[in-house]
C-alpha atoms as a PDB file:
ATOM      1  CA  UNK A   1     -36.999 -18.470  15.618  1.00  0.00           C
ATOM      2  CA  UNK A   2     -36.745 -15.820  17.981  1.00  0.00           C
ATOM      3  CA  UNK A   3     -37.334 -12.452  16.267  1.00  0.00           C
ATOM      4  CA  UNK A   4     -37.391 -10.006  19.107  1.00  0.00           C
ATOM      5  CA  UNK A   5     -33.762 -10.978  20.215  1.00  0.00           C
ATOM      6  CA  UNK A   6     -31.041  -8.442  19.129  1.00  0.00           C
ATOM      7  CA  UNK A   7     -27.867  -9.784  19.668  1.00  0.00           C
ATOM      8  CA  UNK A   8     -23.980  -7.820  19.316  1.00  0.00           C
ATOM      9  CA  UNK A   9     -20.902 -10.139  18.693  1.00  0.00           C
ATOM     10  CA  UNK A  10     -17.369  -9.892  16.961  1.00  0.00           C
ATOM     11  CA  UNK A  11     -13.744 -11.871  16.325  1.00  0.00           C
ATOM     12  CA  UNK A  12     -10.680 -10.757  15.473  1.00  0.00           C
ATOM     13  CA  UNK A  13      -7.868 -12.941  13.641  1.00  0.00           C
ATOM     14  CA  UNK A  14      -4.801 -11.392  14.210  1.00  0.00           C
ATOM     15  CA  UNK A  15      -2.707 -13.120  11.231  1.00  0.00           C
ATOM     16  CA  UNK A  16      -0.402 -10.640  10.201  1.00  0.00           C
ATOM     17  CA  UNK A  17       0.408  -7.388  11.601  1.00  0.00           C
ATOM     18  CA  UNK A  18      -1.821  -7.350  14.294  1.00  0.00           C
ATOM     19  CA  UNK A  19      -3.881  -3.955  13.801  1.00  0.00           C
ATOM     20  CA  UNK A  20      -7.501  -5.053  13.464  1.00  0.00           C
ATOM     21  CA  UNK A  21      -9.917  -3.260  16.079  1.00  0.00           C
ATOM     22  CA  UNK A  22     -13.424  -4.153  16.394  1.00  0.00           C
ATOM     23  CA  UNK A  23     -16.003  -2.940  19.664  1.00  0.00           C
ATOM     24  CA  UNK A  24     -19.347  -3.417  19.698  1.00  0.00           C
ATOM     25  CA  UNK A  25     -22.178  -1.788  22.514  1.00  0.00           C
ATOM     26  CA  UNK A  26     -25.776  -0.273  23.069  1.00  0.00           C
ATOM     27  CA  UNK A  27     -26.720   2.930  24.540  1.00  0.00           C
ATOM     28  CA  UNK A  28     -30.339   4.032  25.123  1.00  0.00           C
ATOM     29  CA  UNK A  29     -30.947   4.625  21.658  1.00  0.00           C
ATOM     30  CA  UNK A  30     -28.936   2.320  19.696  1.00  0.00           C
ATOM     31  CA  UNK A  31     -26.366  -0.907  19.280  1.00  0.00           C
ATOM     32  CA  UNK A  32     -23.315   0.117  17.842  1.00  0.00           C
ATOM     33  CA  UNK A  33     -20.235  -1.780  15.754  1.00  0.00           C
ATOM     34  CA  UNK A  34     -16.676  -0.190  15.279  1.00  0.00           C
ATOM     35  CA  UNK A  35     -14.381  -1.340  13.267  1.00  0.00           C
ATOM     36  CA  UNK A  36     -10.659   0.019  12.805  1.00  0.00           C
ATOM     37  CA  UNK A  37      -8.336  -1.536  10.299  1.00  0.00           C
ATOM     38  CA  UNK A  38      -4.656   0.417  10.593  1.00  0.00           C
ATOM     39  CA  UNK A  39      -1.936  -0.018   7.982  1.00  0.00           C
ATOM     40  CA  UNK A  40       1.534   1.433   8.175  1.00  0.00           C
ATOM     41  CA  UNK A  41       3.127   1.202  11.621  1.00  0.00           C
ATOM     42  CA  UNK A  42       1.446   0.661  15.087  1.00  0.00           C
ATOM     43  CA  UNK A  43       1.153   4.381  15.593  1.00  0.00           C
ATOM     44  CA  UNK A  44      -2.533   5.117  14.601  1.00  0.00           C
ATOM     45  CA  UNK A  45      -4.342   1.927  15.832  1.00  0.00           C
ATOM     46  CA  UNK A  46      -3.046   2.219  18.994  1.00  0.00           C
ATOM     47  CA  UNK A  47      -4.219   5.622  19.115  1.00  0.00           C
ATOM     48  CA  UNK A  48      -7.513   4.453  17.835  1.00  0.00           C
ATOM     49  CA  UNK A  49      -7.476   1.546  20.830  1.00  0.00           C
ATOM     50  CA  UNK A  50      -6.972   3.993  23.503  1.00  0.00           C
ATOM     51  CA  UNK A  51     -10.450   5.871  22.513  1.00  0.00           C
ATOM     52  CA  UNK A  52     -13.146   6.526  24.740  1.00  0.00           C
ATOM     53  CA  UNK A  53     -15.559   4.610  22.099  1.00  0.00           C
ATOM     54  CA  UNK A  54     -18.537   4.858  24.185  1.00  0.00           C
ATOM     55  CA  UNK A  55     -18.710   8.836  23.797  1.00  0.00           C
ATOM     56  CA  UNK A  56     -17.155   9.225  20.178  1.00  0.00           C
ATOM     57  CA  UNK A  57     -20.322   7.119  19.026  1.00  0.00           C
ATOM     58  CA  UNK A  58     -22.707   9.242  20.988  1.00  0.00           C
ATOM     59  CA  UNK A  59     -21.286  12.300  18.571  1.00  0.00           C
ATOM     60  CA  UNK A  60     -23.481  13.326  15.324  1.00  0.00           C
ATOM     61  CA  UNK A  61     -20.077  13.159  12.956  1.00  0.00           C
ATOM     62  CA  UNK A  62     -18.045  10.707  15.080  1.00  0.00           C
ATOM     63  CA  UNK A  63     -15.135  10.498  12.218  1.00  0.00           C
ATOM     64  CA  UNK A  64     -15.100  14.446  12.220  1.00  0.00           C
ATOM     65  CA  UNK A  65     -14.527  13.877  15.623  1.00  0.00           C
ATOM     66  CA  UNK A  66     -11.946  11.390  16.114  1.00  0.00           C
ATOM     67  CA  UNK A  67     -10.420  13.011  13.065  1.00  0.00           C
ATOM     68  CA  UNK A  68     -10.028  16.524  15.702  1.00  0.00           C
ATOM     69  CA  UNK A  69      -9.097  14.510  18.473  1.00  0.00           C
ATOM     70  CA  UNK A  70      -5.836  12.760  16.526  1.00  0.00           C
ATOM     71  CA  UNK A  71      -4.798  15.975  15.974  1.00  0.00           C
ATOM     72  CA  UNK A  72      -4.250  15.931  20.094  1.00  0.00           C
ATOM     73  CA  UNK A  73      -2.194  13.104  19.876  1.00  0.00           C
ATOM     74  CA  UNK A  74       1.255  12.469  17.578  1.00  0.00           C
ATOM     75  CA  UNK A  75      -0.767  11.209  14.864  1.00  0.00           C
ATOM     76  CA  UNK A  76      -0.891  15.017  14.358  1.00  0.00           C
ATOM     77  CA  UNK A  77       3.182  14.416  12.928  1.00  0.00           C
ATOM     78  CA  UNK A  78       3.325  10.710  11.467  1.00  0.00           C
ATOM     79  CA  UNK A  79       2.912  10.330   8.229  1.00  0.00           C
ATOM     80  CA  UNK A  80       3.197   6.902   8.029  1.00  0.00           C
ATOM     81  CA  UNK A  81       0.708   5.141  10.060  1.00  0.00           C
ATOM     82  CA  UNK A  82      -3.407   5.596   9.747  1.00  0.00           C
ATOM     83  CA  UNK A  83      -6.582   3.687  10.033  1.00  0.00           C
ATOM     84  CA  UNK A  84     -10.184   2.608   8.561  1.00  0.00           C
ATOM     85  CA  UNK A  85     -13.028   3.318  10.096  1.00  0.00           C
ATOM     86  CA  UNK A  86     -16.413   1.608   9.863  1.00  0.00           C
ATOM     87  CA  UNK A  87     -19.549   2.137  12.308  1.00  0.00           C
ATOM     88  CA  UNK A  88     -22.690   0.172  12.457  1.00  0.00           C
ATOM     89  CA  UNK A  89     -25.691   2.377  14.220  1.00  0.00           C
ATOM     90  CA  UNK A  90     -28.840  -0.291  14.348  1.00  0.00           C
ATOM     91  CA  UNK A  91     -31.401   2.350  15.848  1.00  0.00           C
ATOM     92  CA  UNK A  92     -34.985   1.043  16.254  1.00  0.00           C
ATOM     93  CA  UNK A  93     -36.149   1.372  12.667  1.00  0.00           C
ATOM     94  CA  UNK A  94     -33.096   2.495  10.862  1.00  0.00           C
ATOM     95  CA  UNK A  95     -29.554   1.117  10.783  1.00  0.00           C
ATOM     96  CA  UNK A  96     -26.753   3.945  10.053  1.00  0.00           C
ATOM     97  CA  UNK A  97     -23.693   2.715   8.284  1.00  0.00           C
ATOM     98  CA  UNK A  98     -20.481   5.441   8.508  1.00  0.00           C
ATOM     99  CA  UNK A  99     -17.549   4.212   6.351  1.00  0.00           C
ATOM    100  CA  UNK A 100     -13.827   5.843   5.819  1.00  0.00           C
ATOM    101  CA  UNK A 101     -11.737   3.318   3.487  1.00  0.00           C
ATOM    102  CA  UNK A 102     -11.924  -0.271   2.185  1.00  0.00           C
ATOM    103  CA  UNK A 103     -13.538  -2.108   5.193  1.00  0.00           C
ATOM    104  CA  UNK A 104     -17.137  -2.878   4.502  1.00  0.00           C
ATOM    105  CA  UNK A 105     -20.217  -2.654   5.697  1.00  0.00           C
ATOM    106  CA  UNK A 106     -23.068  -5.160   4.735  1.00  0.00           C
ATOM    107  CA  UNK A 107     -26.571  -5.072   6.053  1.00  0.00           C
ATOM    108  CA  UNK A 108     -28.664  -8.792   5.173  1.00  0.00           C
ATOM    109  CA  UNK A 109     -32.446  -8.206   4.838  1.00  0.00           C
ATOM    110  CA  UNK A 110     -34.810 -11.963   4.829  1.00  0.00           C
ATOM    111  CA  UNK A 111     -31.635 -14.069   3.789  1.00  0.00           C
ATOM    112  CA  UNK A 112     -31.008 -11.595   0.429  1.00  0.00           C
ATOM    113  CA  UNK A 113     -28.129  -8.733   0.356  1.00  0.00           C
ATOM    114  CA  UNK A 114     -29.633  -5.962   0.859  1.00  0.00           C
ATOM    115  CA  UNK A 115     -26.420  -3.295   0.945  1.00  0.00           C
ATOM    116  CA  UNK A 116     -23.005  -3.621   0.979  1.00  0.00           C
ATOM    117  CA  UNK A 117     -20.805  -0.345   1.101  1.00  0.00           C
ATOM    118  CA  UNK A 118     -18.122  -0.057  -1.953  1.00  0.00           C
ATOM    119  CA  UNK A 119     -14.596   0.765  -0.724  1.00  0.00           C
ATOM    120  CA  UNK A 120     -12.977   4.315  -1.233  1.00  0.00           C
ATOM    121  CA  UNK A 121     -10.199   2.910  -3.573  1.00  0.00           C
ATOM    122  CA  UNK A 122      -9.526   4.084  -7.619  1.00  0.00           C
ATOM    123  CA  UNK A 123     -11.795   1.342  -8.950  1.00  0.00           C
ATOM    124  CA  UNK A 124     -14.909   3.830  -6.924  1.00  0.00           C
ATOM    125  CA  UNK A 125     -15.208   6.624  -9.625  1.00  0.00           C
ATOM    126  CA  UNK A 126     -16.496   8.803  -7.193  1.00  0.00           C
ATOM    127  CA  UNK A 127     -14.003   8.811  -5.178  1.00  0.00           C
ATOM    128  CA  UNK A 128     -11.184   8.357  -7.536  1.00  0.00           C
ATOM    129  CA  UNK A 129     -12.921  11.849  -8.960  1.00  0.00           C
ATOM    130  CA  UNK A 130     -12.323  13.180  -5.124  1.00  0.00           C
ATOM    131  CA  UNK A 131      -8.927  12.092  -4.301  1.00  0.00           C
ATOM    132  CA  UNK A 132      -7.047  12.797  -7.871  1.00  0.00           C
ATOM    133  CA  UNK A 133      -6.491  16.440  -7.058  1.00  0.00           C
ATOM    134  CA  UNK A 134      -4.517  15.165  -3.879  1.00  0.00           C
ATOM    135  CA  UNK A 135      -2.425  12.264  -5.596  1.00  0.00           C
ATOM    136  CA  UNK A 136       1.373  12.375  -6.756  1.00  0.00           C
ATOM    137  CA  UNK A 137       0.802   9.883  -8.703  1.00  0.00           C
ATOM    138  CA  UNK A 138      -1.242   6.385  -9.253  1.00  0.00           C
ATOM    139  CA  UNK A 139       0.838   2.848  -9.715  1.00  0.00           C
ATOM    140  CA  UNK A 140      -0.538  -0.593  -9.711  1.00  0.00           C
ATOM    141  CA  UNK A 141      -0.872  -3.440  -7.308  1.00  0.00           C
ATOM    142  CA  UNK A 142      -2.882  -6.511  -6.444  1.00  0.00           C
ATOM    143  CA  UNK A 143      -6.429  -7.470  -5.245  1.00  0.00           C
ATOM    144  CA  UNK A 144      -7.439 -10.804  -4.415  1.00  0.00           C
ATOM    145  CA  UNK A 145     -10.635 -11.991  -5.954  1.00  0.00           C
ATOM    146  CA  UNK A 146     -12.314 -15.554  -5.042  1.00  0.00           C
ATOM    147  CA  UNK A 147     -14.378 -16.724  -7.492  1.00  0.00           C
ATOM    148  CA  UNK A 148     -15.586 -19.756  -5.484  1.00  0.00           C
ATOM    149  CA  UNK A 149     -14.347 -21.708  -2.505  1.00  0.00           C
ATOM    150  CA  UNK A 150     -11.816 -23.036  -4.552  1.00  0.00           C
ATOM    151  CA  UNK A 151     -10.459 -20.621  -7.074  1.00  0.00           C
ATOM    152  CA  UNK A 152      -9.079 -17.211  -6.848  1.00  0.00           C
ATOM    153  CA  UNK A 153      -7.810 -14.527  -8.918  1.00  0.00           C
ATOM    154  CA  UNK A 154      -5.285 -12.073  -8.486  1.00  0.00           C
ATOM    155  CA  UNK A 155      -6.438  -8.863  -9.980  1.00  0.00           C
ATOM    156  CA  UNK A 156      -4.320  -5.988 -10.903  1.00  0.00           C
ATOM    157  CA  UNK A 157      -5.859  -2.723  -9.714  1.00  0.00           C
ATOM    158  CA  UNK A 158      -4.701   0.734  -9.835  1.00  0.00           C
ATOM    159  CA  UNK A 159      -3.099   2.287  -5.991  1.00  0.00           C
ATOM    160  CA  UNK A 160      -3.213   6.172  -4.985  1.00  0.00           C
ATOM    161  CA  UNK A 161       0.543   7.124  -4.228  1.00  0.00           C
ATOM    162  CA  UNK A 162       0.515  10.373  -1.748  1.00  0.00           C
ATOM    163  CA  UNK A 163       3.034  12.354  -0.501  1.00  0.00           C
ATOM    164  CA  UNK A 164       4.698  14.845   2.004  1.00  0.00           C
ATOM    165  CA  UNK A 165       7.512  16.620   1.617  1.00  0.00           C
ATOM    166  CA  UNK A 166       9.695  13.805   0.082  1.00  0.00           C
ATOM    167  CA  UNK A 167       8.213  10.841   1.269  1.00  0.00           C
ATOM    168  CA  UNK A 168       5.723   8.963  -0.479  1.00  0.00           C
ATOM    169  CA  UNK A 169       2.630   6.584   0.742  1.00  0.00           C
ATOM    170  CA  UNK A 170       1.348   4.151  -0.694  1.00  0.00           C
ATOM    171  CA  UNK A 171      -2.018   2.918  -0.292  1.00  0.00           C
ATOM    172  CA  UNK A 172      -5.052   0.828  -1.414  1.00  0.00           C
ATOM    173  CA  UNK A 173      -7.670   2.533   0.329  1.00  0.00           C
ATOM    174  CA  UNK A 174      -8.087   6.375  -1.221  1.00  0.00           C
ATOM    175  CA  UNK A 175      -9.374   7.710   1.928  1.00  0.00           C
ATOM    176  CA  UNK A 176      -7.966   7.305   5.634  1.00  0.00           C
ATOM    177  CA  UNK A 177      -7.523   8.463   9.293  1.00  0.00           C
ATOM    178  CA  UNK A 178      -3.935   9.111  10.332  1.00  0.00           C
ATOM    179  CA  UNK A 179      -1.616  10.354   7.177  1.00  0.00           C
ATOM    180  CA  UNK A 180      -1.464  13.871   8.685  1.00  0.00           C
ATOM    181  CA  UNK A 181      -5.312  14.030   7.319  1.00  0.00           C
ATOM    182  CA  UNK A 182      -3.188  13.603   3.277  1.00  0.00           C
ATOM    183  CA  UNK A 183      -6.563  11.634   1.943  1.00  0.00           C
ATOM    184  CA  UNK A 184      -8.836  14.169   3.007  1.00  0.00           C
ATOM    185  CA  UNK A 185     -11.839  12.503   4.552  1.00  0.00           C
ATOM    186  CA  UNK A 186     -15.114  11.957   2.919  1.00  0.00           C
ATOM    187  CA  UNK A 187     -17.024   9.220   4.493  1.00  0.00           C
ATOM    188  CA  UNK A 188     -19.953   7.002   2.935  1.00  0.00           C
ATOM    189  CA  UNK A 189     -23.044   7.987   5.352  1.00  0.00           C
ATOM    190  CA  UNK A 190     -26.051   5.822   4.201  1.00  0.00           C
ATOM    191  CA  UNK A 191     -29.478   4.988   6.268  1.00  0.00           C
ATOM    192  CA  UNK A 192     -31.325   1.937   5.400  1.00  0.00           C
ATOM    193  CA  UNK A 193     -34.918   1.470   7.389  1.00  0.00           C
ATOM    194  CA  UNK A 194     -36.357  -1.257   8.547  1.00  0.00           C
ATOM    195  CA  UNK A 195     -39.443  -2.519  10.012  1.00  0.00           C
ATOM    196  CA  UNK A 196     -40.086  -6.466  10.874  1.00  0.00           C
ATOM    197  CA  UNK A 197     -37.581  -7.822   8.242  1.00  0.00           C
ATOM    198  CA  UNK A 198     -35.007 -10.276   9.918  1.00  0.00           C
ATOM    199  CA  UNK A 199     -31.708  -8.358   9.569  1.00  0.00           C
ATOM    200  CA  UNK A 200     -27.993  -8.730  10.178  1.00  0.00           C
ATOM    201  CA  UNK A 201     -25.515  -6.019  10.094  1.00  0.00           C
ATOM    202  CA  UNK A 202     -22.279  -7.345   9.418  1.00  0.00           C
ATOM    203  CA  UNK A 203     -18.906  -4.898   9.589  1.00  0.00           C
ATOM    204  CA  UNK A 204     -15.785  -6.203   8.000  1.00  0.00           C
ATOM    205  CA  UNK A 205     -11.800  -5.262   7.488  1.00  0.00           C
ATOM    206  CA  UNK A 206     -10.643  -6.170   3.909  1.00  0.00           C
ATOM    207  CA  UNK A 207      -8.854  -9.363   5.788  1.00  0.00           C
ATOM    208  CA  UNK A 208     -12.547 -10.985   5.500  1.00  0.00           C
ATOM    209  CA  UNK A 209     -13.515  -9.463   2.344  1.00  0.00           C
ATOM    210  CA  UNK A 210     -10.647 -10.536   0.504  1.00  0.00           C
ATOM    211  CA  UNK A 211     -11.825 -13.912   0.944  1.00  0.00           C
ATOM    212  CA  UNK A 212     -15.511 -13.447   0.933  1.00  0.00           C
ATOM    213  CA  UNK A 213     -17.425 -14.704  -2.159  1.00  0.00           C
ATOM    214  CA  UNK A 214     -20.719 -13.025  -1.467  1.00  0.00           C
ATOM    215  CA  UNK A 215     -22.748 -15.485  -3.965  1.00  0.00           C
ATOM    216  CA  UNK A 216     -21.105 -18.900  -2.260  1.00  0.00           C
ATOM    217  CA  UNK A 217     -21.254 -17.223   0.681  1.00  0.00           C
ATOM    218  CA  UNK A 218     -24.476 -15.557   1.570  1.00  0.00           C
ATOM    219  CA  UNK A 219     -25.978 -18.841   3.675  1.00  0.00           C
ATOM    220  CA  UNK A 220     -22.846 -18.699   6.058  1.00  0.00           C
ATOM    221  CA  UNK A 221     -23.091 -15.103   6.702  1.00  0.00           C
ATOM    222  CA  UNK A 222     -27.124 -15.432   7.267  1.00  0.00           C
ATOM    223  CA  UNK A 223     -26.750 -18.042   9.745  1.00  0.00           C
ATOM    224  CA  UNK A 224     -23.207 -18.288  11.355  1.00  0.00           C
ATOM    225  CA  UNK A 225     -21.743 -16.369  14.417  1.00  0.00           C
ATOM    226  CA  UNK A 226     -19.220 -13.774  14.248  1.00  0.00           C
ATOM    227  CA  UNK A 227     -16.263 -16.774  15.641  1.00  0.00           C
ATOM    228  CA  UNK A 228     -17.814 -18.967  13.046  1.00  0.00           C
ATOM    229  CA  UNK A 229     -17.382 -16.761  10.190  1.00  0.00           C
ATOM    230  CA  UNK A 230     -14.212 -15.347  11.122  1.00  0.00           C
ATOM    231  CA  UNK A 231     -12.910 -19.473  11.582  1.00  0.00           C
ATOM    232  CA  UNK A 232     -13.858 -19.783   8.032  1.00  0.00           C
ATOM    233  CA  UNK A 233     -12.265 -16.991   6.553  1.00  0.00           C
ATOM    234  CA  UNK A 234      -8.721 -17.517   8.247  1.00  0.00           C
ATOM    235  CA  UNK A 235      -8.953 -20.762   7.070  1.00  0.00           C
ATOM    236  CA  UNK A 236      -9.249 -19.871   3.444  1.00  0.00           C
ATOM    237  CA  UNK A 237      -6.336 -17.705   4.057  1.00  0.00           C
ATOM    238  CA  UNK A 238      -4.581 -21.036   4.822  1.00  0.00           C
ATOM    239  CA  UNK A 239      -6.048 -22.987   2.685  1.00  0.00           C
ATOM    240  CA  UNK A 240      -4.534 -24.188  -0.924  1.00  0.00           C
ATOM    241  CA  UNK A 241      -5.767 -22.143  -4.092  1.00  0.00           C
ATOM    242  CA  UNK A 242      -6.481 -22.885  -7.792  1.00  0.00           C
ATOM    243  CA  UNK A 243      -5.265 -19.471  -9.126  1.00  0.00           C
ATOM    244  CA  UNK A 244      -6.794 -18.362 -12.398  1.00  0.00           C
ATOM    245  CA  UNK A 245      -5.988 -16.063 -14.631  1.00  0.00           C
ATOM    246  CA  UNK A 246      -9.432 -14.198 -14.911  1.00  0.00           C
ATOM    247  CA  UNK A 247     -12.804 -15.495 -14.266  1.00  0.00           C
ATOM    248  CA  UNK A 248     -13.568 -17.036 -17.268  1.00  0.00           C
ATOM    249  CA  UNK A 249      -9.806 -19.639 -16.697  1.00  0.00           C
ATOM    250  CA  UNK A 250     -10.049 -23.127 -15.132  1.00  0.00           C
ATOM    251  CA  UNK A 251      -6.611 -22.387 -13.584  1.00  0.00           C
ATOM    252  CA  UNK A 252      -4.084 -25.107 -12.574  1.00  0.00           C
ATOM    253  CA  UNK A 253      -1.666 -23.473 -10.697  1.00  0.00           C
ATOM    254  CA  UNK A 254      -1.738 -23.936  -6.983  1.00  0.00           C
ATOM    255  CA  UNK A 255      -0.972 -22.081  -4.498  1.00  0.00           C
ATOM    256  CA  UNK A 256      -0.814 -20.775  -0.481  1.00  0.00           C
ATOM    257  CA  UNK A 257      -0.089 -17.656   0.745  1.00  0.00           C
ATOM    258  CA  UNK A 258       3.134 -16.777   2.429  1.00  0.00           C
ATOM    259  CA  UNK A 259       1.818 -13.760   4.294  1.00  0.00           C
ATOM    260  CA  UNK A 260      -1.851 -13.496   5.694  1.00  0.00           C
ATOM    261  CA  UNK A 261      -3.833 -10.366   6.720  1.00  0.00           C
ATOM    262  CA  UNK A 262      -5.403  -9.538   9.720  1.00  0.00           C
ATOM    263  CA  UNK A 263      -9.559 -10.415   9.941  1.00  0.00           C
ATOM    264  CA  UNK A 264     -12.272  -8.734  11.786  1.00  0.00           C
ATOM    265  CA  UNK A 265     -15.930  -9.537  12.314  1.00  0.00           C
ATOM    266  CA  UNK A 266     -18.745  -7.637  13.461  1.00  0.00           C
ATOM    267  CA  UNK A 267     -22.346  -8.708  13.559  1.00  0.00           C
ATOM    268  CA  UNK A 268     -25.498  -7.540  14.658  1.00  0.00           C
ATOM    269  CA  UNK A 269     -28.675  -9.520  14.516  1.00  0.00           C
ATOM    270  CA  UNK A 270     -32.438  -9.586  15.412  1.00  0.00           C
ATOM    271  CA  UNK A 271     -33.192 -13.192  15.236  1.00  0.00           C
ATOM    272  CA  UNK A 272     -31.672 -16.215  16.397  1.00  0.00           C
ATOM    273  CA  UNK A 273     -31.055 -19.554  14.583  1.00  0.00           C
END
């Protein structure tokens, strides 16, 4: 095992809309992952695809950033249309994880979890604390939990409704670019060091962690690459279901989806297999 290697690689699965962005890169001081998941029409991701990445990362408060520079652009008028945002920074003894909505962010110390970020949604009581003052309302919607490579659970979990003027949005994620800045921004910043540990930095749109089971999981996301891991997440998206009730059920129903959403990968490693 080769523990001086550092090595950047990502997939995409474009299975539904198509609005997954993932980038990855190094500069002098430090490898980088980006990770973009839009929702709503096209408008905001490809805003977000037309970047100049390799200078937004080099800035201090890159979301505070992009978040001036959409105001350039006609994301400054469409309500409709916005983005996640998660960034990796692996410097040499500290990895700095940047997260705006439900994507996550994991970071894999000697084969055990050693982070994973918690989405801005209502089920984060910080954040639901943030956000009510900006909310029209709250209604309810669906989360899909796995329970184990076989069995999953639809959840029912409480959505933030915004609004402008008379239109109203919709959304799972509490916090987001785009949306005429409606969310307000308020991104997770956390620094994790690190000295000779072996480590993977994974970044991931809620396409993956829909269908991630981090207990069944964790050997696959120690060990496999980014196409790997992104092969075996679209095919549990295609793959038949138990459906249980809650996580105590057996469940006998089965089922497939009709729709599928879009999956991104990022990873970052030190050591090879």
């Amino acid at each position: 095992m080769n523990l001086t290697s550092k090595m950047l690689s990502s997939s995409i699965r474009q299975l539904g809309k198509g609005q997954d962005f993932v980038t990855t890169g190094t500069t002098p001081n430090f490898d980088y992952i980006i990770a973009c998941d839009g929702h709503g029409d096209d408008s905001c991701i490809n805003e977000l695809r037309d970047v100049e990445w390799a200078t937004i990362i080099l800035e201090e408060d890159p979301v505070a950033k992009l978040r001036e520079w959409l105001q350039t652009t006609r994301m400054a008028y469409v309500f409709m249309s916005g983005s996640t945002l998660a960034i990796a920074r692996i410097y040499k003894d500290y990895i700095e994880l940047i997260n705006v909505g439900d994507s996550q962010l994991m970071v894999i110390m000697d084969n055990a979890v050693a982070y994973i970020s918690e989405p801005h949604d209502l089920s984060n009581a910080e954040e639901k604390e943030r956000v009510t003052p900006l909310l029209q309302r709250t209604t309810m919607g669906i989360k899909l939990v796995v329970l184990s490579p076989t069995q999953i659970m639809a959840k029912r979990v409480p959505l933030a409704v915004f609004s402008q003027y008379t239109t109203q949005l919709t959304l799972a994620s509490t916090q987001s670019l785009g949306h005429c800045n409606v969310t307000g921004l308020c991104p997770s910043i956390v620094k994790i060091p690190y000295d000779t540990q072996k480590i993977r930095v994974i970044v991931m749109s809620d396409g993956i962690t829909d269908m991630l089971n981090v207990e069944h999981d964790l050997s696959d996301l120690c060990t496999l690459t980014a196409e790997e891991l992104a092969d075996k997440y679209e095919r549990r998206w295609m793959q038949e279901w138990i459906v249980c009730e809650d996580k105590t059920a057996t469940g006998e129903a089965k089922s497939t989806f009709g729709d599928y959403d879009d999956l991104l990968i990022g990873i970052w490693t030190n050591y090879i297999i």
